[in-house]
Protein backbone atom coordinates (compact mmCIF):
# COMPACT_ATOMS: atom_id res chain seq x y z
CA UNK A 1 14.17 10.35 59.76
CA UNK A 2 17.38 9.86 57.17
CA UNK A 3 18.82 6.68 57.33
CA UNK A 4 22.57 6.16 57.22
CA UNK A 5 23.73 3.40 54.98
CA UNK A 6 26.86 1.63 54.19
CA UNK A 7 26.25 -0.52 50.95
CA UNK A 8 26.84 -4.31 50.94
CA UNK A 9 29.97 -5.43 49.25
CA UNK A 10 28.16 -7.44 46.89
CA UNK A 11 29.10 -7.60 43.55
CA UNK A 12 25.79 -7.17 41.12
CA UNK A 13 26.28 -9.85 38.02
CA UNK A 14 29.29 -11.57 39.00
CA UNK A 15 29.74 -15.03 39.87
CA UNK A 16 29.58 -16.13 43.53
CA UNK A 17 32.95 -17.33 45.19
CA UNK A 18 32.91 -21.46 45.38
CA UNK A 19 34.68 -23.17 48.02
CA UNK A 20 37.70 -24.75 46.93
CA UNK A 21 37.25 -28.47 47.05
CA UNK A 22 39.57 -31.48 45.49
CA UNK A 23 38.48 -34.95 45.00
CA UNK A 24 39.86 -37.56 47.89
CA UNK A 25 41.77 -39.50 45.99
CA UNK A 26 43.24 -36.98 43.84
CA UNK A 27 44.01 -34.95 46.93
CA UNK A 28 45.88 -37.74 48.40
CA UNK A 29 47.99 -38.49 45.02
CA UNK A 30 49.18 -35.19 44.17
CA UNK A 31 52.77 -33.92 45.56
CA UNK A 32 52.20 -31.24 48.07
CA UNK A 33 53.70 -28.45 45.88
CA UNK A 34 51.17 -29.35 42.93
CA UNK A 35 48.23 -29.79 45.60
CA UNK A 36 49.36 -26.31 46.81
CA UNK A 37 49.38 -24.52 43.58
CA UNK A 38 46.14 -26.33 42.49
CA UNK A 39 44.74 -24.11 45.79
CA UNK A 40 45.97 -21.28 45.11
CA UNK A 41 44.67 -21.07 41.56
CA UNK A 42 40.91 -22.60 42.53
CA UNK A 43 41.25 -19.70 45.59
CA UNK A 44 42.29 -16.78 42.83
CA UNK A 45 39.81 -17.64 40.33
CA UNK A 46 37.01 -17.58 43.24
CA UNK A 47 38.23 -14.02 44.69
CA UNK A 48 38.91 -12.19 41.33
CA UNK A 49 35.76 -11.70 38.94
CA UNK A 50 35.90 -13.15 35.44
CA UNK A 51 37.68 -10.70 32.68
CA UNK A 52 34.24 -10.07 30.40
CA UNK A 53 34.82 -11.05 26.99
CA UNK A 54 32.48 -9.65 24.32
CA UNK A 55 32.51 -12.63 22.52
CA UNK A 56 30.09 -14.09 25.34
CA UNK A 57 27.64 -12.00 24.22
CA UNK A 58 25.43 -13.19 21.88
CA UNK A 59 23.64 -10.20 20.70
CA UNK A 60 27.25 -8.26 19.89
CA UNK A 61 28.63 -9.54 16.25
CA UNK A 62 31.67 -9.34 15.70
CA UNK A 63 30.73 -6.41 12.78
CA UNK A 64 29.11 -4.61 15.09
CA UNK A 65 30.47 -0.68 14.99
CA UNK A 66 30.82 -0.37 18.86
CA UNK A 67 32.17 -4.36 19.25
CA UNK A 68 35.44 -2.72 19.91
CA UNK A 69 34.41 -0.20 22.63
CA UNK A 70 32.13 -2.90 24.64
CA UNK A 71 35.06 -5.50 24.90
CA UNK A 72 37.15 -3.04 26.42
CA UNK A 73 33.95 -1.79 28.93
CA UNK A 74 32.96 -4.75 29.92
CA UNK A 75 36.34 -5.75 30.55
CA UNK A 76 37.04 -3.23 33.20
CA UNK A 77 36.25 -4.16 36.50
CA UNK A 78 36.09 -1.21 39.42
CA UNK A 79 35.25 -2.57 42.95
CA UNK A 80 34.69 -6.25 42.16
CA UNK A 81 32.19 -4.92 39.72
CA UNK A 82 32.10 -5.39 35.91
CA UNK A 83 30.82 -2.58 33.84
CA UNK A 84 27.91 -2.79 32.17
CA UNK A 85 27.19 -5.91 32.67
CA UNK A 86 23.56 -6.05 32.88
CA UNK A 87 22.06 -8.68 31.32
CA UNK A 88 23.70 -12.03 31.70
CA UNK A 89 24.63 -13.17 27.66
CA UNK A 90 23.11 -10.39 26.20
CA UNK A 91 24.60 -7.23 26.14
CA UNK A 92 21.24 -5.12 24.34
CA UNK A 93 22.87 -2.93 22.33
CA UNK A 94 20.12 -1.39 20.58
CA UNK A 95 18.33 -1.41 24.03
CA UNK A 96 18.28 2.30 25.62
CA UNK A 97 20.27 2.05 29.14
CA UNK A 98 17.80 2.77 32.28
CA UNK A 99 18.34 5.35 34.76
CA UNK A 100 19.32 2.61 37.03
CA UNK A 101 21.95 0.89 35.35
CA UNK A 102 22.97 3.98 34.78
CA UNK A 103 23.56 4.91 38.61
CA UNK A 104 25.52 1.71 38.88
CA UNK A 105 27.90 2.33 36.00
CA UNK A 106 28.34 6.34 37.63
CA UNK A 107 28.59 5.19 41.07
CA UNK A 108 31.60 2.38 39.59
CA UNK A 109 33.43 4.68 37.79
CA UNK A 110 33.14 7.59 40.38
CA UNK A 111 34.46 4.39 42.74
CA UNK A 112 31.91 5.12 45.15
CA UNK A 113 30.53 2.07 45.66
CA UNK A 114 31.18 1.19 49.17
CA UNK A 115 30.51 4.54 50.57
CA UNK A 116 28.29 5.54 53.11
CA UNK A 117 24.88 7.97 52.65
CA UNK A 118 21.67 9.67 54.31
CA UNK A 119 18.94 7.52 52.47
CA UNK A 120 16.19 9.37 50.68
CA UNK A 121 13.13 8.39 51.03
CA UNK A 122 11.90 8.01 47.00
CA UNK A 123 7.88 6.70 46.41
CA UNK A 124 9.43 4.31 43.34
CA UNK A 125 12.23 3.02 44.73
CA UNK A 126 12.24 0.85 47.57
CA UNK A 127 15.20 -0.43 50.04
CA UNK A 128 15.11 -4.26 48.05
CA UNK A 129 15.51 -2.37 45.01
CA UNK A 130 18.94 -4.16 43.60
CA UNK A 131 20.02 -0.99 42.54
CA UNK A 132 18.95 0.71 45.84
CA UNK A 133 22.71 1.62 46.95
CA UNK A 134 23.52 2.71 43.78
CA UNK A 135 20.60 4.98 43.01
CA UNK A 136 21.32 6.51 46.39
CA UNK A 137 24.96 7.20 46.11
CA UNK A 138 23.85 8.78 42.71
CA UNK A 139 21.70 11.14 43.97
CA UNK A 140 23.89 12.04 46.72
CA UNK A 141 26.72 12.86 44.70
CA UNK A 142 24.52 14.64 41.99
CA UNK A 143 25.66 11.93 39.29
CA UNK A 144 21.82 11.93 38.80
CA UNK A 145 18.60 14.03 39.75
CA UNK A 146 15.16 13.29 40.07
CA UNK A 147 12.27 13.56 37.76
CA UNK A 148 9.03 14.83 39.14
CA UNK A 149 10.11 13.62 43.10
CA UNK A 150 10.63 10.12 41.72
CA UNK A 151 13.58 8.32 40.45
CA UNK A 152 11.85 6.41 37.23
CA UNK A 153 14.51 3.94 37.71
CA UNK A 154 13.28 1.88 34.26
CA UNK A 155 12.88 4.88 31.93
CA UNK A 156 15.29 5.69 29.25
CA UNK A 157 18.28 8.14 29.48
CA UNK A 158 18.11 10.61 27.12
CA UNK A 159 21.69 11.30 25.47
CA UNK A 160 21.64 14.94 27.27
CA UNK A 161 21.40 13.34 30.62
CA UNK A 162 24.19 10.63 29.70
CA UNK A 163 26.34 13.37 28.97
CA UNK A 164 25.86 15.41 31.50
CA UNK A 165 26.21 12.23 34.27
CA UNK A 166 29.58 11.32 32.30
CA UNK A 167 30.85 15.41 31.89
CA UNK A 168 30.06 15.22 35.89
CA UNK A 169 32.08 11.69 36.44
CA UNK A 170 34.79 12.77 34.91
CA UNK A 171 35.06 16.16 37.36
CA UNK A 172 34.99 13.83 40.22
CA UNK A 173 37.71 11.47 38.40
CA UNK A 174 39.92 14.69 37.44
CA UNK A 175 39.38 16.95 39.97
CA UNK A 176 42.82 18.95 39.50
CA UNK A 177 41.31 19.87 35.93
CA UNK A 178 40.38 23.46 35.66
CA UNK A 179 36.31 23.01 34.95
CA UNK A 180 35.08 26.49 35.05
CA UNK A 181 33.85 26.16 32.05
CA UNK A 182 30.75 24.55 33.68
CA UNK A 183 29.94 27.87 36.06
CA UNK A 184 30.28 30.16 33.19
CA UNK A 185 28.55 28.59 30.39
CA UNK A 186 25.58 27.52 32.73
CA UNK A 187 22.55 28.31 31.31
CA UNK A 188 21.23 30.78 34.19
CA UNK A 189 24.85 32.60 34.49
CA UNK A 190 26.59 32.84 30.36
CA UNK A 191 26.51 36.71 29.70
CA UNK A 192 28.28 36.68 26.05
CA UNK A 193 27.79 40.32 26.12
CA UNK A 194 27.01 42.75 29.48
CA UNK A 195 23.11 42.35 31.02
CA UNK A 196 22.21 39.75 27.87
CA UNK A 197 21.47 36.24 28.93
CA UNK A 198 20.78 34.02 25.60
CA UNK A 199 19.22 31.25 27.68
CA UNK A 200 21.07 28.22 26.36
CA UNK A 201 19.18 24.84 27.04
CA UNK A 202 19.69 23.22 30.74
CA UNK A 203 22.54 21.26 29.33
CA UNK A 204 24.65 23.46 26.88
CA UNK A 205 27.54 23.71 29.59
CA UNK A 206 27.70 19.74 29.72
CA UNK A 207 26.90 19.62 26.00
CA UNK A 208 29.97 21.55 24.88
CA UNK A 209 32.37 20.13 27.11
CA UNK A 210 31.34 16.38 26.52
CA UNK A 211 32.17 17.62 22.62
CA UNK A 212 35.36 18.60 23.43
CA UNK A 213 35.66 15.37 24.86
CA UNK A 214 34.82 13.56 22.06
CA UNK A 215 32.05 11.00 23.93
CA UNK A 216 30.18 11.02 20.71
CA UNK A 217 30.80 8.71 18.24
CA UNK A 218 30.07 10.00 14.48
CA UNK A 219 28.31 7.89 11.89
CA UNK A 220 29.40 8.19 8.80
CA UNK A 221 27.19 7.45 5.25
CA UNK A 222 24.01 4.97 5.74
CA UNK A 223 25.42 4.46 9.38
CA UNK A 224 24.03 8.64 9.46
CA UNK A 225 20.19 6.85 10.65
CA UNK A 226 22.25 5.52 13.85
CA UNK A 227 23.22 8.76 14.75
CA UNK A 228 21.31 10.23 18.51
CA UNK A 229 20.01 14.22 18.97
CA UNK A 230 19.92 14.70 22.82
CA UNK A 231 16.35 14.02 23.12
CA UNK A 232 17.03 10.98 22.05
CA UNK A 233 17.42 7.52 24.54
CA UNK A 234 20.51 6.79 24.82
CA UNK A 235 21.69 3.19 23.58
CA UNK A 236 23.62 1.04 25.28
CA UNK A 237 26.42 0.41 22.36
CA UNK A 238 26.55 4.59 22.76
CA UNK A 239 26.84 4.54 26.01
CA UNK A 240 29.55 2.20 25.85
CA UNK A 241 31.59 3.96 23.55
CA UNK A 242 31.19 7.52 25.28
CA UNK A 243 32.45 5.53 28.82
CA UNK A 244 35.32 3.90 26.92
CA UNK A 245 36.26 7.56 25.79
CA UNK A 246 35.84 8.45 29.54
CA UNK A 247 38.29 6.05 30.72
CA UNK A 248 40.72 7.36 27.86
CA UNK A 249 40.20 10.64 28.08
CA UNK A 250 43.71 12.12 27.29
CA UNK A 251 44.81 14.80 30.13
CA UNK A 252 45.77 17.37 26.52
CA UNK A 253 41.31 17.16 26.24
CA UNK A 254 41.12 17.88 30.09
CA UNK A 255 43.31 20.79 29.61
CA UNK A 256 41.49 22.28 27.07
CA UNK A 257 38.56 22.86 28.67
CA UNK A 258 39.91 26.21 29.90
CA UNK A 259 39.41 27.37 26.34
CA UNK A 260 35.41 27.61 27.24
CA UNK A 261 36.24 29.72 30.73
CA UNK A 262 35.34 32.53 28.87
CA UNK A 263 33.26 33.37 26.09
CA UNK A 264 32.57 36.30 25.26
CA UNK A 265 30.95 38.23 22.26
CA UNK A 266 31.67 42.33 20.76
CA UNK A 267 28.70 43.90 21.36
CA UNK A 268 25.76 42.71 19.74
CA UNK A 269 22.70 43.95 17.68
CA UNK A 270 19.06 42.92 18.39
CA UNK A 271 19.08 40.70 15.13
CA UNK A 272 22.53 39.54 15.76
CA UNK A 273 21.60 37.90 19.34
CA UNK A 274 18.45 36.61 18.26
CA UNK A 275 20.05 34.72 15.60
CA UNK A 276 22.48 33.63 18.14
CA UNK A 277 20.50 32.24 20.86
CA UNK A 278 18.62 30.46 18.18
CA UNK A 279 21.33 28.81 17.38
CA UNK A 280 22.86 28.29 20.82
CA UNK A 281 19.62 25.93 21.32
CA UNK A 282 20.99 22.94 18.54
CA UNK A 283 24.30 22.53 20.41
CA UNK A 284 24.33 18.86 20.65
CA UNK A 285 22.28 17.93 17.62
CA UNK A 286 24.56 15.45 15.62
CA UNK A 287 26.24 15.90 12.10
CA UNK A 288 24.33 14.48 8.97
CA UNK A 289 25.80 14.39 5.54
CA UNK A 290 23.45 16.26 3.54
CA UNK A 291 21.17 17.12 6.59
CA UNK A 292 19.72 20.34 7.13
CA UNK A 293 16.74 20.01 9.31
CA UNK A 294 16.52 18.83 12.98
CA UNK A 295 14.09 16.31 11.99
CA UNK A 296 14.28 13.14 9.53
CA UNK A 297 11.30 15.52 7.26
CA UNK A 298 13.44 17.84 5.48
CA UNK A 299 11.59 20.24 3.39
CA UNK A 300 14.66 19.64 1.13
CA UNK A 301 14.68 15.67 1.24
CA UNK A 302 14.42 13.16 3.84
CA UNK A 303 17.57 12.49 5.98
CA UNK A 304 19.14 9.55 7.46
CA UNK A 305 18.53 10.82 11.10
CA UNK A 306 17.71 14.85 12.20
CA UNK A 307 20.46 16.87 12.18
CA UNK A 308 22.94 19.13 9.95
CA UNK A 309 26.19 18.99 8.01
CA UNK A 310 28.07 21.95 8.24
CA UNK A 311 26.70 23.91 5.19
CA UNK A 312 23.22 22.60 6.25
CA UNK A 313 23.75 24.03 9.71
CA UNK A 314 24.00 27.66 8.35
CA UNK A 315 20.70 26.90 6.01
CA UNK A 316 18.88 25.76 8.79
CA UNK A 317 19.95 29.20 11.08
CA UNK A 318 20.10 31.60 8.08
CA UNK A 319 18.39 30.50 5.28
CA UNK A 320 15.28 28.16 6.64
CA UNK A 321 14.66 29.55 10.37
CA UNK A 322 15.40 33.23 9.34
CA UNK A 323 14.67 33.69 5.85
CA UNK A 324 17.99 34.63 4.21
CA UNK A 325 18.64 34.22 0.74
CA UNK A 326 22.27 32.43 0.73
CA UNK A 327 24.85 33.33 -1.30
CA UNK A 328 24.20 32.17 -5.04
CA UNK A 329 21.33 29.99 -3.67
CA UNK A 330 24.13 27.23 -3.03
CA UNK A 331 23.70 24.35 -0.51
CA UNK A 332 27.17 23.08 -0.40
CA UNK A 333 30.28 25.15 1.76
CA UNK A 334 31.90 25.47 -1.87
CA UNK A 335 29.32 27.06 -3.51
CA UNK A 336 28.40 29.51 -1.26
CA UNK A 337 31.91 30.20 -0.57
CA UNK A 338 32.00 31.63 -4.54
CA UNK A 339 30.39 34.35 -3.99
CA UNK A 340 31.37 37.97 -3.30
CA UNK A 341 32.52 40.02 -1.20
CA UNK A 342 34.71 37.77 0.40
CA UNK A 343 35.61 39.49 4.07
CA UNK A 344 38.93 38.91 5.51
CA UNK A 345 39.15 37.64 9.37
CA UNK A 346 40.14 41.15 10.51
CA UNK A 347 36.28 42.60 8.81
CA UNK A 348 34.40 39.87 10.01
CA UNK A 349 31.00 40.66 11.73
CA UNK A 350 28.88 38.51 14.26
CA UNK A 351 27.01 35.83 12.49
CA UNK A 352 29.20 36.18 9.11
CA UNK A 353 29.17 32.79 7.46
CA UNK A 354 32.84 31.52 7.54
CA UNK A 355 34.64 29.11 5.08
CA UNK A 356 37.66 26.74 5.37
CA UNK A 357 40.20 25.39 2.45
CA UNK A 358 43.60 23.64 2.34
CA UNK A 359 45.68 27.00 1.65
CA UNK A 360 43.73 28.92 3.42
CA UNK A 361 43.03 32.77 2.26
CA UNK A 362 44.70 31.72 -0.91
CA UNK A 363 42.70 28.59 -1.76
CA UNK A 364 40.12 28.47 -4.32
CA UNK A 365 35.99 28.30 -3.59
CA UNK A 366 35.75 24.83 -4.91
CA UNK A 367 38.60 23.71 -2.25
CA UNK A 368 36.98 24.88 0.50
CA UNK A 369 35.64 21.90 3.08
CA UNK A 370 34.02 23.51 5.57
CA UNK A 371 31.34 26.22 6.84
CA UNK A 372 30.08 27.89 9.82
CA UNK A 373 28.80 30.59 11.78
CA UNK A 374 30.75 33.24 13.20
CA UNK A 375 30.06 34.94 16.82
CA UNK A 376 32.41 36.95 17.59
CA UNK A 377 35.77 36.98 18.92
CA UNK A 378 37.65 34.10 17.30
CA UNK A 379 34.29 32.12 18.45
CA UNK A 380 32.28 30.27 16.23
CA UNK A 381 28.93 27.92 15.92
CA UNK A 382 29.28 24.83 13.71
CA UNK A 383 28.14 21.23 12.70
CA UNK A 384 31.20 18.69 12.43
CA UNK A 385 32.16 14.95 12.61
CA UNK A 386 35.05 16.16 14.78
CA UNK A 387 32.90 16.96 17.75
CA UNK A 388 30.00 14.62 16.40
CA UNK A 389 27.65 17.90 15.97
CA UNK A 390 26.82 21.26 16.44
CA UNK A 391 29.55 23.07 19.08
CA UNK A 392 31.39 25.59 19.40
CA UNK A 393 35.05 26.23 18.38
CA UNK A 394 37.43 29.45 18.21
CA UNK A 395 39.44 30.56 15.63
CA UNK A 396 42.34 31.60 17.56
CA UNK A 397 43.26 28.10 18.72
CA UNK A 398 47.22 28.11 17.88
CA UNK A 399 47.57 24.41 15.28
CA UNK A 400 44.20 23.71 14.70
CA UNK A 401 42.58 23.94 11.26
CA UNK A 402 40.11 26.11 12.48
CA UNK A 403 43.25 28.62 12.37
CA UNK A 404 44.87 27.73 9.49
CA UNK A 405 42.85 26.70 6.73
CA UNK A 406 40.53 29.51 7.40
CA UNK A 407 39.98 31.35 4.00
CA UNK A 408 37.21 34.02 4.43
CA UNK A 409 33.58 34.75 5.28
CA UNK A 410 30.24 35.65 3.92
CA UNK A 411 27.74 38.24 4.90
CA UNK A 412 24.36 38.15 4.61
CA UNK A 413 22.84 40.57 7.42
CA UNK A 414 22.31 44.28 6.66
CA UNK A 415 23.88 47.04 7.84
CA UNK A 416 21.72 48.00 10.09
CA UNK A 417 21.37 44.71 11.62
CA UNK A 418 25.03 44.74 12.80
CA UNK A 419 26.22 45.78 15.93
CA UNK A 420 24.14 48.19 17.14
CA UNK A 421 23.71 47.89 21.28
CA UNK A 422 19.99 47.41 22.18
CA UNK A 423 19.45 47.66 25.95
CA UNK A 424 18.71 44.17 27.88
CA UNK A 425 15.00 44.93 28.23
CA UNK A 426 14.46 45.56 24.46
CA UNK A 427 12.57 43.04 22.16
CA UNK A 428 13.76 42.01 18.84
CA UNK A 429 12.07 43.72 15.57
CA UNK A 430 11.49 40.92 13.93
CA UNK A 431 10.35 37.45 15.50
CA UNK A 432 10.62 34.44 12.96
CA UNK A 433 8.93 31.59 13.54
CA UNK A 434 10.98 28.23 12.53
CA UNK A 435 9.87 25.43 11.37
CA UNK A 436 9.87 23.16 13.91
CA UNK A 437 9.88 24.84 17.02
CA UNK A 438 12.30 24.40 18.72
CA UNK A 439 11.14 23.13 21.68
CA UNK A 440 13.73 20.31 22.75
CA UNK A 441 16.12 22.73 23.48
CA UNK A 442 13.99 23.30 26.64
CA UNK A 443 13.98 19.32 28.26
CA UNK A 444 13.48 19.02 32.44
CA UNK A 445 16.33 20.77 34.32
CA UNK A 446 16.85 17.20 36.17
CA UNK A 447 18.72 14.38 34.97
């Protein structure tokens, strides 16, 4: 039989209200105006919690890169209770968050807390649990999921779960926003082209809109080997940062995520979706100067952290997973933006490289800054700091670079690898097999 609950009021790391109390003989001395006002102030101080204050941290120096965005976390407080803050002095920054603090932050920012729910009965999680009311409301409000029929409530989050819990939390904060985007790119339901379903991993819908968002904070240089893939456990100084984007978010990013209502594709060959798909399944990964592998163990050097710049993106699809030669056997955007052909936008071709330069069409190939992977459609698949990683970004989006500094593409499929229709139920000629597979675009469907 289901339980209904009503949580406590009871504020989880913040100090208890004191009674009020003046010494005798002060009380006595002090003009009744003074006396009153000293009340008043030892009353507010016990009914409001303390404003957190980084600084009382002792594992947060002040050089740390995410200093900035747990001050202004921890100093939030939603419903008596102060975010993210778990551990007393310490903050644990380097610490992955658990999937119970993590209900508690969700359930705060949702500002749920208080609410009323059908307890479910779960074998790890008990009804002393401190975090009891908040795991609850979690679940019932699909915040979170469970893992096997438990909750796990001390395991790590992974970064894909942490964005799809905040991508979720901020629906609930903005619910006038249009978020279609999260029915049609779902990974059951995203037909890019008529009866073909590339099969994007569980969270590609969450993925690309939490991009758009900008949770994800890019590394830049040496600081590449702090950067997460969404396997990875999510740290707290991350998670921090993505929630004070959250409670930032600007309503111009909410609006935009009507650009992803619809994506759709011309019609595409065998070769052409297989590449596609393939590539669908690194959406997420982070940018990497110099990287072009999904693991630290580049064939072509070690990396800071797994993961792809933008010309190292299209060597990992093209060159390394599918065996193209590319153009002039150059690594960087410029120099495989040399060679020739060069196709204008109105000739380009599903999985065409693509290059962009300050001038645009007119610029030269050792100006140009950028590279990706062209789809179809104005759409696109690339690597950038922008988004922190591999998303995916249109063309036709009126004052964005993506628009105007785009100079020309690069082909390196056949001819008779390009659009051709192949029914639903046909297979693919050819079958590579990459190196690594690429099996963590397939985590649990639960959060």
């Amino acid at each position: 039989m289901q339980r209904i609950h009503r949580t406590a009021a009871r504020t989880i790391g913040a100090p208890a209200r004191a009674a009020v109390r003046l010494p005798r003989r002060l009380a006595g001395r002090l003009p009744r105006s003074l006396l009153l006002a000293a009340l008043l102030t030892g009353l507010l101080a016990g009914l409001l919690p303390a404003v957190a204050d980084a600084r009382q941290y002792r594992d947060v120096k002040s050089s740390h890169w995410a200093k900035r965005y747990i001050d202004e976390v921890t100093s939030k407080v939603i419903d008596g209770r102060r975010l993210m803050h778990d551990y007393g002095a310490s903050f644990k920054p380097g610490k992955a968050i658990t999937r119970a603090h993590l209900a508690r932050l969700l359930v705060a920012l949702a500002g749920k807390h208080g609410t009323a729910y059908a307890a479910r009965e779960l074998p790890d999680v008990t009804a002393d649990h401190c975090y009891y009311d908040d795991i609850q409301l979690a679940l019932k409000y699909g915040l979170m999921g469970l893992q096997g029929g438990e909750f796990k409530p001390d395991a790590a989050v992974l970064l894909w779960q942490l964005d799809r819990s905040l991508v979720l939390v901020t629906k609930m904060r903005n619910p006038r926003a249009d978020w279609t985007m999260l029915t049609t790119l779902s990974s059951a339901k995203w037909q890019p082209n008529p009866g073909w379903f590339p099969s994007p991993p569980s969270y590609f819908a969450t993925e690309v809109a939490a991009r758009w968002l900008e949770y994800r904070y890019n590394h830049h240089g040496q600081a590449d080997a702090l950067e997460l893939s969404v396997i990875d456990p999510a740290r707290r100084a991350d998670v921090a940062y993505s929630v004070y984007k959250l409670l930032n978010v600007s309503a111009w990013r909410l609006q935009g995520l009507r650009n992803f209502n619809r994506i759709t594709f011309p019609t595409l060959s065998a070769r052409q979706r297989q590449i596609a798909a393939f590539a669908f399944k690194w959406v997420g990964y982070p940018h990497i100067y110099g990287g072009e592998f999904p693991t630290k163990d580049s064939p072509y050097g070690y990396q800071l952290h797994g993961g792809f710049d933008c010309s190292g993106f299209t060597w990992w699809i093209m060159k390394i997973s599918f065996k193209y030669s590319m153009p002039l056997g150059g690594r960087s955007a410029a120099q495989m933006a040399a060679a020739k052909p060069r196709i204008t936008r109105a000739k380009l071709q599903p999985l065409d490289l693509l290059y962009w330069a300050s001038g645009g069409a007119k610029a030269s190939a050792a100006s140009v800054y950028h590279a990706g992977l062209y789809l179809g459609n104005g759409w696109f698949i690339h690597s950038t700091g922008s988004t922190g990683g591999v998303s995916l970004a249109s063309l036709d989006w009126t004052d964005w670079a993506w628009k105007k500094d785009f100079a020309w593409g690069g082909r390196l499929l056949k001819k008779s690898e390009l659009g051709t229709y192949v029914t639903p139920s046909a297979s693919p000629s050819v079958v590579p097999t990459p190196s690594p597979s690429p099996s963590p675009a397939s985590p649990p469907a639960s959060p």
